[in-house]
PDB file of N, CA and C in Angstrom:
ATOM      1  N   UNK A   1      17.852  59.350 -39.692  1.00  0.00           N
ATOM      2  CA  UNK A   1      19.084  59.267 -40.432  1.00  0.00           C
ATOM      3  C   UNK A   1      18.807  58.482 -41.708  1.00  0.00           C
ATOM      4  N   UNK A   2      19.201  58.999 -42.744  1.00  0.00           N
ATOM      5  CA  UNK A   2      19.167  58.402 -44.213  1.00  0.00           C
ATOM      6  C   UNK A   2      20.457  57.479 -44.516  1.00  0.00           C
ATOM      7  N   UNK A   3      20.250  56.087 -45.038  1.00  0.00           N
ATOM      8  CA  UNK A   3      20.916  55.437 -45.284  1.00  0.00           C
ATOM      9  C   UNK A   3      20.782  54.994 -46.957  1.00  0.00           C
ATOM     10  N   UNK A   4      22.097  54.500 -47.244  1.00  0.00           N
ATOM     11  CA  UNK A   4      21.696  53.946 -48.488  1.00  0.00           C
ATOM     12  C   UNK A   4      20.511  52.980 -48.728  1.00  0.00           C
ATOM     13  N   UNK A   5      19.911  52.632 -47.299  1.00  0.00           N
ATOM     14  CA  UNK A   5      19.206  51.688 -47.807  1.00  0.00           C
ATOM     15  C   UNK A   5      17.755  51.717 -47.174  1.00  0.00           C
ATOM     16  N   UNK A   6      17.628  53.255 -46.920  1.00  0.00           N
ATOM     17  CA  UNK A   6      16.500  53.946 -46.361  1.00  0.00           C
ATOM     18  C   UNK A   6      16.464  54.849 -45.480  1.00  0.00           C
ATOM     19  N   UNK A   7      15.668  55.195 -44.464  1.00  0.00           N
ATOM     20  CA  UNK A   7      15.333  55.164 -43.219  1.00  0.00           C
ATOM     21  C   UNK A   7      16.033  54.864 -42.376  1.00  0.00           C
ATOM     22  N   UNK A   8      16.669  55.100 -40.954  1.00  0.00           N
ATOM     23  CA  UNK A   8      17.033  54.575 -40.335  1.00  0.00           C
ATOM     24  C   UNK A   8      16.910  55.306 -39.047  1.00  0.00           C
ATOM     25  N   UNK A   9      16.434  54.686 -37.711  1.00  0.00           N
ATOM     26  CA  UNK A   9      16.626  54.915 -36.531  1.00  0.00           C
ATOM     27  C   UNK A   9      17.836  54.968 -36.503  1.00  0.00           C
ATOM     28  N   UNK A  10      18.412  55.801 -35.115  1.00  0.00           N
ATOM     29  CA  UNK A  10      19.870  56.214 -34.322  1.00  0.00           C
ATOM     30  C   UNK A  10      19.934  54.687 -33.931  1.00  0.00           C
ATOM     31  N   UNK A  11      19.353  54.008 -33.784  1.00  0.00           N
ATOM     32  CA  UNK A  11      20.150  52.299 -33.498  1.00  0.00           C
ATOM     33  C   UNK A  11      20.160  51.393 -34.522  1.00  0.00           C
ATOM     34  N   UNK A  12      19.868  52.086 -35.735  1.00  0.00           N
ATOM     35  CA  UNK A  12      20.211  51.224 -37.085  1.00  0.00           C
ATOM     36  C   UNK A  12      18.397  50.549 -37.481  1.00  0.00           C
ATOM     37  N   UNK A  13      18.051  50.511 -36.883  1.00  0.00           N
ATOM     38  CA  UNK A  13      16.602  49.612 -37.251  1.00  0.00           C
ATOM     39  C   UNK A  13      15.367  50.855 -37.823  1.00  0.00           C
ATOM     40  N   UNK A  14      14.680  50.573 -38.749  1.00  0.00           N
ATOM     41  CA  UNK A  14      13.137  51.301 -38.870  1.00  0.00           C
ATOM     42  C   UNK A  14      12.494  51.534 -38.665  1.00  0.00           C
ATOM     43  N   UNK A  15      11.998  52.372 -38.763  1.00  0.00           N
ATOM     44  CA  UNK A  15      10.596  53.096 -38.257  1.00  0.00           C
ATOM     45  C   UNK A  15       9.511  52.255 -37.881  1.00  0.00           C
ATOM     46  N   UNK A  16       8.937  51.642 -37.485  1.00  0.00           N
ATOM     47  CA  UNK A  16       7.968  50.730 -36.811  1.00  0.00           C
ATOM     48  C   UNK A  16       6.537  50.896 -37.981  1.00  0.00           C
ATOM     49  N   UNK A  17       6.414  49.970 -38.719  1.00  0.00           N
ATOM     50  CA  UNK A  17       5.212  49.883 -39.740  1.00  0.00           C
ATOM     51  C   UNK A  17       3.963  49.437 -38.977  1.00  0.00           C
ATOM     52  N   UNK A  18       3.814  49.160 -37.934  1.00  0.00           N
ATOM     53  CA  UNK A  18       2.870  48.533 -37.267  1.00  0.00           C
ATOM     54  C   UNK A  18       3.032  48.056 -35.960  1.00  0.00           C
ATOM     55  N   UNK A  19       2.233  48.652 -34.907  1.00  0.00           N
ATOM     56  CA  UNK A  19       2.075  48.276 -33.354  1.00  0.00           C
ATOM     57  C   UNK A  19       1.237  47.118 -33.168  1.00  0.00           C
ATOM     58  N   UNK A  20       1.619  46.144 -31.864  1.00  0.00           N
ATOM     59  CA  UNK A  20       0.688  45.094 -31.489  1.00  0.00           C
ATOM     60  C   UNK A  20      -0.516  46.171 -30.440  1.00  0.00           C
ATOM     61  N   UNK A  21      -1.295  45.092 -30.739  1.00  0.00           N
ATOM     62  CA  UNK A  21      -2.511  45.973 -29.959  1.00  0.00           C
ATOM     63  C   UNK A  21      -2.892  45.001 -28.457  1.00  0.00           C
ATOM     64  N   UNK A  22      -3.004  43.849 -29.294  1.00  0.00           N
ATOM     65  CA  UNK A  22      -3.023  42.870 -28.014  1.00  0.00           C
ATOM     66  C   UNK A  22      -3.786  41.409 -28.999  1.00  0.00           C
ATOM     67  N   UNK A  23      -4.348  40.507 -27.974  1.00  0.00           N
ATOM     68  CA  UNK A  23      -4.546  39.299 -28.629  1.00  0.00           C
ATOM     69  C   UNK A  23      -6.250  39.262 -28.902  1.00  0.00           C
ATOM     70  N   UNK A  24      -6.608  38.684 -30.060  1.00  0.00           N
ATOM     71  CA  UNK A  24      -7.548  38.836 -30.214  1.00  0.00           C
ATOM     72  C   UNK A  24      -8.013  36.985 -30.390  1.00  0.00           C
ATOM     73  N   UNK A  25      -9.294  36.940 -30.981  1.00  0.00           N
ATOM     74  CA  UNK A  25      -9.907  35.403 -30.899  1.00  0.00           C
ATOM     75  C   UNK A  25     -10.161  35.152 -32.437  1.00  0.00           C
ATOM     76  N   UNK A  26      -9.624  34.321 -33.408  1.00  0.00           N
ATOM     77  CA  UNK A  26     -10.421  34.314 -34.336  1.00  0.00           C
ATOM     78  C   UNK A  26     -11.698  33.128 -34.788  1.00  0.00           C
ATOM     79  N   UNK A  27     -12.351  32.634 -36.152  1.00  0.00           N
ATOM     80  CA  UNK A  27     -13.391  32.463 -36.479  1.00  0.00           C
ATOM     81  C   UNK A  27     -13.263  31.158 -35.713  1.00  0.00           C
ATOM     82  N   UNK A  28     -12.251  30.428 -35.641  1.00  0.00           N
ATOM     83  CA  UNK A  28     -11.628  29.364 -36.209  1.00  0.00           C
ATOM     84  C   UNK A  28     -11.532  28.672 -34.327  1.00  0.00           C
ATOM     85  N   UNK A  29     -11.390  29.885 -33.304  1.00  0.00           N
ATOM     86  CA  UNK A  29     -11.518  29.525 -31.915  1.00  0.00           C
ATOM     87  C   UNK A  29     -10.096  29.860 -31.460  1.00  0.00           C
ATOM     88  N   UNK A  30      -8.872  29.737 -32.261  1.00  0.00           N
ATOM     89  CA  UNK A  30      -7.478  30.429 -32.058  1.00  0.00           C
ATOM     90  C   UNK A  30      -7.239  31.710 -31.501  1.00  0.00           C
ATOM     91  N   UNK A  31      -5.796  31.741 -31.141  1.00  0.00           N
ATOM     92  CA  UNK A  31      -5.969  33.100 -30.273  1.00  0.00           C
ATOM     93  C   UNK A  31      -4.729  33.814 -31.459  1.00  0.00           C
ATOM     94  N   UNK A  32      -4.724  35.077 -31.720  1.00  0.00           N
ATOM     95  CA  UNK A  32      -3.574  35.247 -32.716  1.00  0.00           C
ATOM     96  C   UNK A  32      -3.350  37.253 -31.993  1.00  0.00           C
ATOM     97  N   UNK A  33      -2.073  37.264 -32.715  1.00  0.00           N
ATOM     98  CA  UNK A  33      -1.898  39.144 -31.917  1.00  0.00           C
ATOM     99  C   UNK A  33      -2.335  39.899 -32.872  1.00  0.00           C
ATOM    100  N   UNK A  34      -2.570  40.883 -32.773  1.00  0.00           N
ATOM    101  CA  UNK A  34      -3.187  42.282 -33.731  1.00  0.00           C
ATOM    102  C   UNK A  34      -2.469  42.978 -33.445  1.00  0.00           C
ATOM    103  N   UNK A  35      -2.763  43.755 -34.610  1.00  0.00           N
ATOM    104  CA  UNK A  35      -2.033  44.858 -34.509  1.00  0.00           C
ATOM    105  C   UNK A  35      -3.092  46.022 -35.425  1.00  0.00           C
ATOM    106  N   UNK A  36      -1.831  47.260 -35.071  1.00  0.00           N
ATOM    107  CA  UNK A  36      -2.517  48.490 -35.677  1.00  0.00           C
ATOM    108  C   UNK A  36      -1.494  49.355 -36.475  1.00  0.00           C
ATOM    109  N   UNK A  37      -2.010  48.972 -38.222  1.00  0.00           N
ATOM    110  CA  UNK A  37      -1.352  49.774 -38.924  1.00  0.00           C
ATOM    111  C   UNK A  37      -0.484  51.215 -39.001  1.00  0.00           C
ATOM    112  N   UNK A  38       0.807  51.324 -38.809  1.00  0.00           N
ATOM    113  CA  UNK A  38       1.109  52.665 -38.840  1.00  0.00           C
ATOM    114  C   UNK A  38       1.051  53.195 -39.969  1.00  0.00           C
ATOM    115  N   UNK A  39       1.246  52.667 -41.118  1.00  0.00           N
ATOM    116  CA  UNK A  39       1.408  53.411 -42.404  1.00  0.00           C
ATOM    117  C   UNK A  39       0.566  51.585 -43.347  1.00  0.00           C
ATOM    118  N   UNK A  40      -0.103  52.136 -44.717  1.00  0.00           N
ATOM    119  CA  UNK A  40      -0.604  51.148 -45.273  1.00  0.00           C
ATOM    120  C   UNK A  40       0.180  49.750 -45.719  1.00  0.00           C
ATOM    121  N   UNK A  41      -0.797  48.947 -45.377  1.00  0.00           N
ATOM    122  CA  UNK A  41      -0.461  47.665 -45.605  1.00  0.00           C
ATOM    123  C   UNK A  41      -1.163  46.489 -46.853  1.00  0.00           C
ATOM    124  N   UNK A  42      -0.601  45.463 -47.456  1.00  0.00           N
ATOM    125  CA  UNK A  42      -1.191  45.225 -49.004  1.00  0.00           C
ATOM    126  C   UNK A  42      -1.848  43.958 -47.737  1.00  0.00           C
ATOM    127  N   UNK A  43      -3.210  43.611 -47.656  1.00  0.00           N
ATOM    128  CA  UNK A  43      -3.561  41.903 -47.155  1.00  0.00           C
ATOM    129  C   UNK A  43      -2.816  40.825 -48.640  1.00  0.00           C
ATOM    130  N   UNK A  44      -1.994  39.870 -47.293  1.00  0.00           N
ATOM    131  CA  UNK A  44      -1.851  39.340 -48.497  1.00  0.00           C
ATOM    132  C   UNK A  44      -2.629  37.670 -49.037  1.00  0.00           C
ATOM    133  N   UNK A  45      -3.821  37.997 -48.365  1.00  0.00           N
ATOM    134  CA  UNK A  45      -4.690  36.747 -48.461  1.00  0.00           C
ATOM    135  C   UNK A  45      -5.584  37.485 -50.256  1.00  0.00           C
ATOM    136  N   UNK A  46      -6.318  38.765 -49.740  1.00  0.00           N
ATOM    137  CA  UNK A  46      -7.334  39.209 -50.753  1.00  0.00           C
ATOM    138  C   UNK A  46      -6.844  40.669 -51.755  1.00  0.00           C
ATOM    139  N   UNK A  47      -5.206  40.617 -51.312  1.00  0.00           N
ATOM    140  CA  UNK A  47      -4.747  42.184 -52.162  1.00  0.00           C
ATOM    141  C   UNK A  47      -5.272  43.327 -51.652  1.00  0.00           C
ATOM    142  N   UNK A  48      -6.148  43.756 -50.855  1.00  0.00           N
ATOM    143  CA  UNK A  48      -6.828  44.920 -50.527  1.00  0.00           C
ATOM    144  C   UNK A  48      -5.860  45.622 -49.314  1.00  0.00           C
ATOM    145  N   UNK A  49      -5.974  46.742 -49.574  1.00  0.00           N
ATOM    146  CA  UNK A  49      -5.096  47.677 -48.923  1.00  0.00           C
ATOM    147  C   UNK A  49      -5.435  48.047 -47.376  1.00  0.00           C
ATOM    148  N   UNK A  50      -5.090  47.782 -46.729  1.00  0.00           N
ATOM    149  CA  UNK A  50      -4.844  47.868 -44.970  1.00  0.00           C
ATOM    150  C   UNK A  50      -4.789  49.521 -44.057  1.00  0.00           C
ATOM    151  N   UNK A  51      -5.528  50.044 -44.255  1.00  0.00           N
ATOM    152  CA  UNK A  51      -5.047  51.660 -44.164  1.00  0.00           C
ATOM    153  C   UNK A  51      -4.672  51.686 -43.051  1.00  0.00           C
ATOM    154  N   UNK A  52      -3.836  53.159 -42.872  1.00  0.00           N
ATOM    155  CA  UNK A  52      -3.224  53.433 -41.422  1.00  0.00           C
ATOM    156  C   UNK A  52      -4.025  53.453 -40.523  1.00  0.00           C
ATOM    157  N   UNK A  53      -4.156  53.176 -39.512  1.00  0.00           N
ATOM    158  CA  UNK A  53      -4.728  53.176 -38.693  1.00  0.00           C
ATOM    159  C   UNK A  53      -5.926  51.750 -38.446  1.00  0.00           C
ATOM    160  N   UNK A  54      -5.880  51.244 -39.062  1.00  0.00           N
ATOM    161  CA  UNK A  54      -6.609  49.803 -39.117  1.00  0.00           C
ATOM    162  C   UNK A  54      -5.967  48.675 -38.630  1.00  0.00           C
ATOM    163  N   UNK A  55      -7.227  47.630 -37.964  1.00  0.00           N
ATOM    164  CA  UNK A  55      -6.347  46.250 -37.538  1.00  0.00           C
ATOM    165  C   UNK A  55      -6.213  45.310 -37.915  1.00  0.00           C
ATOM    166  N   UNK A  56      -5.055  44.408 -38.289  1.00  0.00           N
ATOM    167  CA  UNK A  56      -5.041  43.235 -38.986  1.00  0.00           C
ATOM    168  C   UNK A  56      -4.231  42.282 -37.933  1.00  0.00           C
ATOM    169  N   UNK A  57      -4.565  41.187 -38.515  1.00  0.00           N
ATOM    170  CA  UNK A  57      -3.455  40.480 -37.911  1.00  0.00           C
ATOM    171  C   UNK A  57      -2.273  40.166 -38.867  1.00  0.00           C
ATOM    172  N   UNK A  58      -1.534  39.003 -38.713  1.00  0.00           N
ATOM    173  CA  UNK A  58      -0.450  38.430 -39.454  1.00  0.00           C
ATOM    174  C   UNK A  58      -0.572  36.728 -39.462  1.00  0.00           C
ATOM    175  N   UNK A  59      -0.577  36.377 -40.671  1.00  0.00           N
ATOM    176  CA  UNK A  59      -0.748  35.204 -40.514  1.00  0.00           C
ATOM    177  C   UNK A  59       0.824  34.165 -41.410  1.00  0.00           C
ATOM    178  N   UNK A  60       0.678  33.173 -41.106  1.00  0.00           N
ATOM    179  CA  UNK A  60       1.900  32.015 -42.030  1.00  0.00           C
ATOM    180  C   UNK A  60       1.585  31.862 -43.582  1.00  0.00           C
ATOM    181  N   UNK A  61       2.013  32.461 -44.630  1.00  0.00           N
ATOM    182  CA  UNK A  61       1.590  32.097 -45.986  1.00  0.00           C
ATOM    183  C   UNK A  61       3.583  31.213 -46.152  1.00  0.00           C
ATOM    184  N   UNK A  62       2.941  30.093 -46.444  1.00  0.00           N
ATOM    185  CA  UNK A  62       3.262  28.792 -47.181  1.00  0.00           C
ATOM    186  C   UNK A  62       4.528  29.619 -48.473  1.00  0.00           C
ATOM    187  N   UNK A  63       5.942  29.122 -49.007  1.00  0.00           N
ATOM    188  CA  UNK A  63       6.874  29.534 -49.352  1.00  0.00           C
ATOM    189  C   UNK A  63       7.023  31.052 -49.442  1.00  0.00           C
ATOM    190  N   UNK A  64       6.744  31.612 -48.609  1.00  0.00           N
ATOM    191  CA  UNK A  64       7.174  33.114 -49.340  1.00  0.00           C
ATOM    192  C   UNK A  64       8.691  33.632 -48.313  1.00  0.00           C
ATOM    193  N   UNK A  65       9.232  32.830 -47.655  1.00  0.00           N
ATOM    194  CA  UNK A  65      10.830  32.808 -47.321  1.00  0.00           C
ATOM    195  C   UNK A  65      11.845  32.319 -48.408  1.00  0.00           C
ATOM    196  N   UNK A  66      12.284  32.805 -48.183  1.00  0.00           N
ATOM    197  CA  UNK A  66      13.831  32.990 -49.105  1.00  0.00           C
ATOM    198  C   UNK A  66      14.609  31.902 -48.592  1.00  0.00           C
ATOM    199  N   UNK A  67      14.176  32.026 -47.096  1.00  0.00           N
ATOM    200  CA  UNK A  67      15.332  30.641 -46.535  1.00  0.00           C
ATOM    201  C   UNK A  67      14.854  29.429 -46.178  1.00  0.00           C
ATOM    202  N   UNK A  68      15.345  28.454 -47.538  1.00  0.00           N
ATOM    203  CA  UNK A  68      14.421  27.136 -47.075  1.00  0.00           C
ATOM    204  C   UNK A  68      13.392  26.749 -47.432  1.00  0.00           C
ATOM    205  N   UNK A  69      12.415  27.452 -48.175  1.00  0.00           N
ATOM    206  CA  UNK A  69      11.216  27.190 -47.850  1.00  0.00           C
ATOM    207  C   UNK A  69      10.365  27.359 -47.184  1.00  0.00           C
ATOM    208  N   UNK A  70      10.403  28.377 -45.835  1.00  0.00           N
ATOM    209  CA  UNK A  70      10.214  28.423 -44.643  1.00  0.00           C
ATOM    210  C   UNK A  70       8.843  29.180 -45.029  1.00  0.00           C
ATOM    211  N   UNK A  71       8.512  29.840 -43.900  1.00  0.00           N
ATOM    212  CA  UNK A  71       7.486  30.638 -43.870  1.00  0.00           C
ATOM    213  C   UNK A  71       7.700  32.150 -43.301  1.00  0.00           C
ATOM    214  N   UNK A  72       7.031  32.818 -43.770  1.00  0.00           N
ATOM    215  CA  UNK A  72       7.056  34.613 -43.315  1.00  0.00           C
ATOM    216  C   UNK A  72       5.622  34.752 -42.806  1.00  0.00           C
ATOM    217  N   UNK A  73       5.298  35.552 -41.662  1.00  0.00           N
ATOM    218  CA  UNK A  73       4.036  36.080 -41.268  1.00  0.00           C
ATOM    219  C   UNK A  73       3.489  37.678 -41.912  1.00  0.00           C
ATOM    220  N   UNK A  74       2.683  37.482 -42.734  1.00  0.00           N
ATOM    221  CA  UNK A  74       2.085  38.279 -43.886  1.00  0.00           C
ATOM    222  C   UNK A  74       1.084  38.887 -43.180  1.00  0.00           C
ATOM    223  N   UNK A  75       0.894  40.521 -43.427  1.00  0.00           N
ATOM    224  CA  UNK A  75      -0.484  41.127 -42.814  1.00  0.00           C
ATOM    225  C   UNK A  75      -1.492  40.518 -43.531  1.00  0.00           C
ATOM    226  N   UNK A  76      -2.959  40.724 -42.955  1.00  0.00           N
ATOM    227  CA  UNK A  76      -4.055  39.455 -43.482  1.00  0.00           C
ATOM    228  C   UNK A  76      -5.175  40.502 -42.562  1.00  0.00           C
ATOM    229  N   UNK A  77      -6.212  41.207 -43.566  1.00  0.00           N
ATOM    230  CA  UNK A  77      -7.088  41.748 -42.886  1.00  0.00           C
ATOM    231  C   UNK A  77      -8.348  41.624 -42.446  1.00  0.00           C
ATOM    232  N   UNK A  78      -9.259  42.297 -41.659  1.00  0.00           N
ATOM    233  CA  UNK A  78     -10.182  42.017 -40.822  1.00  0.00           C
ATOM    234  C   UNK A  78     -11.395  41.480 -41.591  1.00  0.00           C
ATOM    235  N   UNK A  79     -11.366  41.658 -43.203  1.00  0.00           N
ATOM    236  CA  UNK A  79     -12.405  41.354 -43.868  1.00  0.00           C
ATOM    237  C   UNK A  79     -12.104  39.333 -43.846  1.00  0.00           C
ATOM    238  N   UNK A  80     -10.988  39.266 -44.077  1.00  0.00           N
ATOM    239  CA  UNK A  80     -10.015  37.697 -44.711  1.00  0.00           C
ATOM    240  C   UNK A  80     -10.290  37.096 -43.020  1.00  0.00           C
ATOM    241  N   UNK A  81     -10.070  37.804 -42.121  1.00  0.00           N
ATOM    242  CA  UNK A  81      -9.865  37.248 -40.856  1.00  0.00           C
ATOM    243  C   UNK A  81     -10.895  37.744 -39.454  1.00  0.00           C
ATOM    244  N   UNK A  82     -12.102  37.615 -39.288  1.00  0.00           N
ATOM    245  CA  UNK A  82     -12.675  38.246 -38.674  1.00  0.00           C
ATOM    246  C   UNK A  82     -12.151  38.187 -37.012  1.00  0.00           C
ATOM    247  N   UNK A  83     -11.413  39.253 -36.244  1.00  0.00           N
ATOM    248  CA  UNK A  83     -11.365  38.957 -34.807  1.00  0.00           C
ATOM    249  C   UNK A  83     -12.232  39.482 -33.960  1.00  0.00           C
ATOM    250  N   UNK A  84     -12.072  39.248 -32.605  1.00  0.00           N
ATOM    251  CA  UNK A  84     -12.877  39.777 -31.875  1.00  0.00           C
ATOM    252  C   UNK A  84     -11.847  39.913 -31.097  1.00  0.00           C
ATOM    253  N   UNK A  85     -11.624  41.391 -30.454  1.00  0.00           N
ATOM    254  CA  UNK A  85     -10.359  41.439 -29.136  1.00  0.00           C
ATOM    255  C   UNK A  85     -10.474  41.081 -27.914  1.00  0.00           C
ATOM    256  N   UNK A  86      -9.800  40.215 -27.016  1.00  0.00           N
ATOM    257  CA  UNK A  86      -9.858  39.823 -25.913  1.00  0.00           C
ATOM    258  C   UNK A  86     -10.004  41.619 -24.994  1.00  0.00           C
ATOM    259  N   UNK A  87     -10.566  41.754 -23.877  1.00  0.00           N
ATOM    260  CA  UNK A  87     -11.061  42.989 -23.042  1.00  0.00           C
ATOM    261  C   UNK A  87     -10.043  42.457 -21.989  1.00  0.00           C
ATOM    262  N   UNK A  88      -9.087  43.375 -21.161  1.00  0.00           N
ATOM    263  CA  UNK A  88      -9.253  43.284 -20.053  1.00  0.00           C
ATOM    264  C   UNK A  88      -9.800  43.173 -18.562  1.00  0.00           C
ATOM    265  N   UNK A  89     -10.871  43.112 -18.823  1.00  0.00           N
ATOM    266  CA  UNK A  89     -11.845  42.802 -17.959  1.00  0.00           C
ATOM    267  C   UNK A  89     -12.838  41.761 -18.179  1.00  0.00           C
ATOM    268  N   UNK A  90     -12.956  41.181 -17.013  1.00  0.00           N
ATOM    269  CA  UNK A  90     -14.160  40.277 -17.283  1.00  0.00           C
ATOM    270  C   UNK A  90     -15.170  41.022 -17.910  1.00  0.00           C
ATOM    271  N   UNK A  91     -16.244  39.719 -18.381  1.00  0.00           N
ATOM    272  CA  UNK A  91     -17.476  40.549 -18.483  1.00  0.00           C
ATOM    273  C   UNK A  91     -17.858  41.773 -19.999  1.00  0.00           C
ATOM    274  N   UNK A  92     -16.423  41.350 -21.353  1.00  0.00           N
ATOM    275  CA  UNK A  92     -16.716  42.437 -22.069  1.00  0.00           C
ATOM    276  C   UNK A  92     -16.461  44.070 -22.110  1.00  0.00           C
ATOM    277  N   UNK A  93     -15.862  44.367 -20.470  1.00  0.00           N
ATOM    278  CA  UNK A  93     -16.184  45.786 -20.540  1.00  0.00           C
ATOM    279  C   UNK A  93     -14.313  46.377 -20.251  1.00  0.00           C
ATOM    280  N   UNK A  94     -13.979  47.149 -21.473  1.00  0.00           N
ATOM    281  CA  UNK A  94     -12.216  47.511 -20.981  1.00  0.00           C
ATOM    282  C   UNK A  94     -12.268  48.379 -21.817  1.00  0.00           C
TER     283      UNK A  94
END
């Protein structure tokens, strides 16, 4: 359904830009969620473009909320953020 103000699912909300995949480990020893691009994404650590189907995570960039001061979680890609995905299985193998 087309709205004035896009897109719209039959329950009012959008099309889903990106699925979680599951939790991954990063450089740093943290555990953070991934995901997998549905349609392209800008990183907003290095500007480089996120293609569909690729995994990034999301990370906290410092004022970019409107409310407060606060913080927004920004896609941030695998080059900016190296993960490694946790396996369901012991042992490496899922």
């Amino acid at each position: 359904m087309m709205t004035p103000f896009g897109p719209h699912t039959h329950r009012g909300r959008r099309p889903a830009k990106s699925h979680r995949v599951g939790r991954a480990l990063q450089p740093d020893g943290h555990m953070t969620m991934t995901y997998r691009a549905v349609e392209a994404h800008r990183c907003a650590r290095c500007r480089a473009t996120i293609a569909a189907g690729s995994l990034f995570s999301r990370h906290a960039q410092s004022g970019t909320s409107l409310f407060l001061g606060g913080q927004t979680r920004e896609p941030v890609c695998m080059t900016c953020v190296p993960l490694r995905l946790e396996t369901e299985e012991p042992g490496g193998q899922g």
